[in-house]
N, C-alpha and C. Protein backbone atom coordinates (compact mmCIF):
# COMPACT_ATOMS: atom_id res chain seq x y z
N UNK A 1 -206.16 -112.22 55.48
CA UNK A 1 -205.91 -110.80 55.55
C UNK A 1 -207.12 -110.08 54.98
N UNK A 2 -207.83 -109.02 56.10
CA UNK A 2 -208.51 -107.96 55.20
C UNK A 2 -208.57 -106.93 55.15
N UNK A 3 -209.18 -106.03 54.74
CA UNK A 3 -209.36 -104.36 55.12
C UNK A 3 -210.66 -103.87 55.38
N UNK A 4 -209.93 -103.00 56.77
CA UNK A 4 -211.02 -102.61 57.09
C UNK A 4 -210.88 -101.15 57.36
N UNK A 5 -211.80 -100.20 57.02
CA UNK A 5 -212.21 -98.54 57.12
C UNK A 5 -212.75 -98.07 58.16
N UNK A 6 -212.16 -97.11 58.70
CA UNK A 6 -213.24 -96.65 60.31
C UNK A 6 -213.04 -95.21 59.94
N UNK A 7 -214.31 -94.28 60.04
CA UNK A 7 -214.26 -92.79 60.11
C UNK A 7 -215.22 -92.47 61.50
N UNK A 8 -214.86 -91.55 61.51
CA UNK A 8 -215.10 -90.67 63.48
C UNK A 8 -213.88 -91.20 64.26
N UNK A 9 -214.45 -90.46 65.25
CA UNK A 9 -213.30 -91.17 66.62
C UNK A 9 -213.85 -91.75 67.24
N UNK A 10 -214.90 -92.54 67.25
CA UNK A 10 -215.30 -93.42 67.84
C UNK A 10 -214.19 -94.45 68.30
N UNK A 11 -214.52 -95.18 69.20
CA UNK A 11 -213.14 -96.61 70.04
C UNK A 11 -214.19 -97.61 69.61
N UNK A 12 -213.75 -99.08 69.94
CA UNK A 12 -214.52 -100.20 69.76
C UNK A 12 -213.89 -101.00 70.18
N UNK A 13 -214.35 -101.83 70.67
CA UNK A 13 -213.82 -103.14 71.48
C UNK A 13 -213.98 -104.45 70.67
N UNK A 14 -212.55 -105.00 71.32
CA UNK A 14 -211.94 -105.79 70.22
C UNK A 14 -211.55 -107.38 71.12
N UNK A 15 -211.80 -108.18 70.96
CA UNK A 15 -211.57 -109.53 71.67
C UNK A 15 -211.12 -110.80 71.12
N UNK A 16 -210.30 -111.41 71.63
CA UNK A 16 -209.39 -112.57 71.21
C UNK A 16 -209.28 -113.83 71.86
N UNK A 17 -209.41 -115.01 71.27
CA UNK A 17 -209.89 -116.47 72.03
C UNK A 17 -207.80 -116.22 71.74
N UNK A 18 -207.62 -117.50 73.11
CA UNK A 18 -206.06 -117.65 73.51
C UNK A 18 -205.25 -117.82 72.05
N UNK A 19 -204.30 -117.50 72.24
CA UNK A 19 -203.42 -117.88 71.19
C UNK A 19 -203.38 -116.89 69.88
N UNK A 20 -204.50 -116.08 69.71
CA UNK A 20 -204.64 -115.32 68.68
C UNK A 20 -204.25 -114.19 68.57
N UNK A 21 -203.83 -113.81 67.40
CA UNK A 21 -203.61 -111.94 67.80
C UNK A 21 -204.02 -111.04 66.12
N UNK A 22 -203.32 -109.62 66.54
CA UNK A 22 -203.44 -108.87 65.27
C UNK A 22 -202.73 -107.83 65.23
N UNK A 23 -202.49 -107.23 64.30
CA UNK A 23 -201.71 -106.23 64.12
C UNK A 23 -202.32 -105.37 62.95
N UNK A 24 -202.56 -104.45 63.31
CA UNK A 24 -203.35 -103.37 62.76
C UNK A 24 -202.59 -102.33 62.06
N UNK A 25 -202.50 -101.76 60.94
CA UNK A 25 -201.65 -100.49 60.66
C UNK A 25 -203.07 -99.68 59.94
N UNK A 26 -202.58 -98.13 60.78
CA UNK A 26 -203.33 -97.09 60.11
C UNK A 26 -202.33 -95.86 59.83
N UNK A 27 -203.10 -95.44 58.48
CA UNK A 27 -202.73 -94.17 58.20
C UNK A 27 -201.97 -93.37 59.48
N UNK A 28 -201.25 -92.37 59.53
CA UNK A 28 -200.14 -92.27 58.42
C UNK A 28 -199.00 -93.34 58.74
N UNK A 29 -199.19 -94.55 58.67
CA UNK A 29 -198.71 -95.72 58.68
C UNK A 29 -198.29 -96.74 60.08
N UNK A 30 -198.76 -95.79 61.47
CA UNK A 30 -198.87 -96.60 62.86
C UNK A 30 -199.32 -98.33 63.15
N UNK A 31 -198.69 -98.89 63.58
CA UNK A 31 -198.83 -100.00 63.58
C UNK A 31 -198.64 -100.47 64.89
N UNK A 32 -200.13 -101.28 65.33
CA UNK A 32 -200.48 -101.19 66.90
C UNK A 32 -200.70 -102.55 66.86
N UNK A 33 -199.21 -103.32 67.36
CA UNK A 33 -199.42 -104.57 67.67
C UNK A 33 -200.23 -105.34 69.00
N UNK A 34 -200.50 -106.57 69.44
CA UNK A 34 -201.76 -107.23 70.04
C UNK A 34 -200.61 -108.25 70.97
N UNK A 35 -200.10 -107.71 71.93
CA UNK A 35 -199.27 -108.77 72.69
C UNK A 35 -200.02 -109.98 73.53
N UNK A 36 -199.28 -111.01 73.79
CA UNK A 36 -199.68 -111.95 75.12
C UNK A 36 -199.77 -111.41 76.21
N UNK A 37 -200.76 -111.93 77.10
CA UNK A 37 -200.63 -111.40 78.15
C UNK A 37 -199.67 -112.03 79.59
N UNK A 38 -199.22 -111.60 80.58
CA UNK A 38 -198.29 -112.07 81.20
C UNK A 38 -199.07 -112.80 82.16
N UNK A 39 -199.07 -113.97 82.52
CA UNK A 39 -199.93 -114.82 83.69
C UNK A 39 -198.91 -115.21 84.71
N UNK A 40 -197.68 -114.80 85.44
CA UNK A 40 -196.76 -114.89 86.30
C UNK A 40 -197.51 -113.90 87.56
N UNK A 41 -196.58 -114.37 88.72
CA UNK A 41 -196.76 -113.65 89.94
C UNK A 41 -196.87 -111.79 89.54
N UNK A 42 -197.66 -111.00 90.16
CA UNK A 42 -197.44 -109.95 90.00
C UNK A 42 -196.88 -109.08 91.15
N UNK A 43 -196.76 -109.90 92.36
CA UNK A 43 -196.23 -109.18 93.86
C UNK A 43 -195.06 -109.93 94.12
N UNK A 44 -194.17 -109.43 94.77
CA UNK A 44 -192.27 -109.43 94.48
C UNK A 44 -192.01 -109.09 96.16
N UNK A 45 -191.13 -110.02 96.96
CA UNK A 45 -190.74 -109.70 98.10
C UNK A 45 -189.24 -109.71 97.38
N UNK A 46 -188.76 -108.26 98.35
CA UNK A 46 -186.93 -108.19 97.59
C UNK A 46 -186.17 -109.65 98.56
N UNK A 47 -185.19 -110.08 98.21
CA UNK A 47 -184.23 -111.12 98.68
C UNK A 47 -182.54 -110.62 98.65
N UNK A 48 -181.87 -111.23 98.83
CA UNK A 48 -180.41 -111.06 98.74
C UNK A 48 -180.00 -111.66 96.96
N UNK A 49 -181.44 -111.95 96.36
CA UNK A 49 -180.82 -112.52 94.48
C UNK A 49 -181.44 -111.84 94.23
N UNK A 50 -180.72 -111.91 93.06
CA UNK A 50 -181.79 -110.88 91.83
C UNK A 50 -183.04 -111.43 91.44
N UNK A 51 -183.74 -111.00 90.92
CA UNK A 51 -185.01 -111.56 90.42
C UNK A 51 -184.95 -110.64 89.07
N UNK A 52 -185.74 -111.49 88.17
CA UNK A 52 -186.24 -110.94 86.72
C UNK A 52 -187.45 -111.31 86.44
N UNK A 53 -188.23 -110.42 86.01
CA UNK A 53 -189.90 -110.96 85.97
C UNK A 53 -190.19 -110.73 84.39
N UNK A 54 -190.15 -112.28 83.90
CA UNK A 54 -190.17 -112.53 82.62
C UNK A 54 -191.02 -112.18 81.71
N UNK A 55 -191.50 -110.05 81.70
CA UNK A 55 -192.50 -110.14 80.99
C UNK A 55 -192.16 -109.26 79.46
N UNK A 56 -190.93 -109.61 78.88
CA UNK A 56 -190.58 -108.98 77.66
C UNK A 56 -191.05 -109.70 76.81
N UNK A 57 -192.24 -108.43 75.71
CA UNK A 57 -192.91 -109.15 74.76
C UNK A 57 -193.99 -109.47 75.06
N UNK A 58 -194.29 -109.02 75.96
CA UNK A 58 -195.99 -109.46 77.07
C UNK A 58 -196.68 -108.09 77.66
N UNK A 59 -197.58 -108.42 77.49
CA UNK A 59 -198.56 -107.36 78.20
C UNK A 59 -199.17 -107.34 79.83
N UNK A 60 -198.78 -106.85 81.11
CA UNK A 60 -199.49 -107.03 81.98
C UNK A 60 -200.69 -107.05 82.09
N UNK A 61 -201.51 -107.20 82.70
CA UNK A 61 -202.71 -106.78 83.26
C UNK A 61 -202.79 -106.16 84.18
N UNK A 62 -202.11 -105.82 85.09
CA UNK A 62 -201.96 -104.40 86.19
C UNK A 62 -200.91 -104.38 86.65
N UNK A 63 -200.54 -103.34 87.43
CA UNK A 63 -198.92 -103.14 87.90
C UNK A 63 -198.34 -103.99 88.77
N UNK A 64 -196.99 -104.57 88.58
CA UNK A 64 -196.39 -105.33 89.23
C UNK A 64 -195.76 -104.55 90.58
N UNK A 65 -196.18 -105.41 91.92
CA UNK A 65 -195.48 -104.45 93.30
C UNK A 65 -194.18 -105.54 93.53
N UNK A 66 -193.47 -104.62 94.41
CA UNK A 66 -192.07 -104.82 94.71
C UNK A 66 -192.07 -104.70 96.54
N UNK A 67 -192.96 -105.25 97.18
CA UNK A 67 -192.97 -105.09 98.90
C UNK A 67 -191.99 -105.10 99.10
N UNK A 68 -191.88 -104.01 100.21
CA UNK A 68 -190.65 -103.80 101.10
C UNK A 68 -189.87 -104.56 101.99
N UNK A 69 -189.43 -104.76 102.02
CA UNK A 69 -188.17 -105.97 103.15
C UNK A 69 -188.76 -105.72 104.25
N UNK A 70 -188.81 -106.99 104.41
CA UNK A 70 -189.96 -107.32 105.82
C UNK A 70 -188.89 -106.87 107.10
N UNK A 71 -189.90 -106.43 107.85
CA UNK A 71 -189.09 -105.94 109.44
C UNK A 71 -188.14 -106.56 110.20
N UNK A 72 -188.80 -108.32 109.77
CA UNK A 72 -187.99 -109.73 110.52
C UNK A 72 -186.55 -109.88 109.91
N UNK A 73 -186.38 -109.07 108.35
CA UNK A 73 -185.52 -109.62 107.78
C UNK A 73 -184.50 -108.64 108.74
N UNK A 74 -182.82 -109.78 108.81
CA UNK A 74 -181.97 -109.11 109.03
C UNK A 74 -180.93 -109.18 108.41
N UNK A 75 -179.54 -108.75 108.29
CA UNK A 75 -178.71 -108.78 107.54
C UNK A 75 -177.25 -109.37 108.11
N UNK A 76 -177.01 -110.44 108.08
CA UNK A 76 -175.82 -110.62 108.57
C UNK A 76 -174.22 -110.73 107.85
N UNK A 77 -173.41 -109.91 108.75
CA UNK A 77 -171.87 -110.00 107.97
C UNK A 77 -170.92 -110.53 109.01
N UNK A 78 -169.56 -110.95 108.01
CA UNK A 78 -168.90 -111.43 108.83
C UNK A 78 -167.52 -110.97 108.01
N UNK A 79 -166.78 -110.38 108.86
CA UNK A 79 -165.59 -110.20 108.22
C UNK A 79 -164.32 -110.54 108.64
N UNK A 80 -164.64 -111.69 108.98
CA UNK A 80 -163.78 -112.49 109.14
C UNK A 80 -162.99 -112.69 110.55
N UNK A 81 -163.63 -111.68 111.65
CA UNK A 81 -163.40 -111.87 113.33
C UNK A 81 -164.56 -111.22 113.84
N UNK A 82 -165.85 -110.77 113.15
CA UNK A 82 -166.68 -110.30 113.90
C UNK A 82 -168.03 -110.63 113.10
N UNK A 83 -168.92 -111.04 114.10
CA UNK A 83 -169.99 -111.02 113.33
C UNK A 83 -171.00 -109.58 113.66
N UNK A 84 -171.97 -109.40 112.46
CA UNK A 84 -172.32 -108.23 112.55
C UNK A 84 -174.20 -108.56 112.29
N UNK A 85 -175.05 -108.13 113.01
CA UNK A 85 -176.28 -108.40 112.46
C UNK A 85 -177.05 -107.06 112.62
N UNK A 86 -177.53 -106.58 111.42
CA UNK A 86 -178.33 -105.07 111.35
C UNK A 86 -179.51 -105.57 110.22
């Protein structure tokens, strides 16, 4: 553990070998934790299941997409004397 002082507003760049992190608190007592980053799929075709994209507690690296239901997909029902496909 050490301390460290910064005056201006200057930013500075800050870098971490795997596995490592930090957690910083400044005046008036903010505390800016250093998450993992998420290395899973980031593009999502919807299905008839749910999906959950396991990134609680993780940091992306850019926005996760959700593509639209493909044109081919169709939907079939049956209720029990008719079948139905839309």
């Amino acid at each position: 553990m050490f301390n460290i002082s910064f005056s201006g507003d200057e930013s500075f760049p800050v870098e971490f070998s795997e596995n490592e992190s930090m957690t910083a608190e400044f005046e008036p007592h903010i505390i800016v934790p250093v998450a993992d980053y998420y290395d899973g799929d980031y593009e999502f075709t919807p299905s008839s299941q749910e999906q959950t994209v396991p990134i609680q507690g993780l940091t992306a690296r850019r926005n996760i997409t959700v593509n639209p239901i493909p044109s081919n997909y169709g939907l079939i029902t049956w209720n029990g004397s008719v079948i139905t496909v839309s």
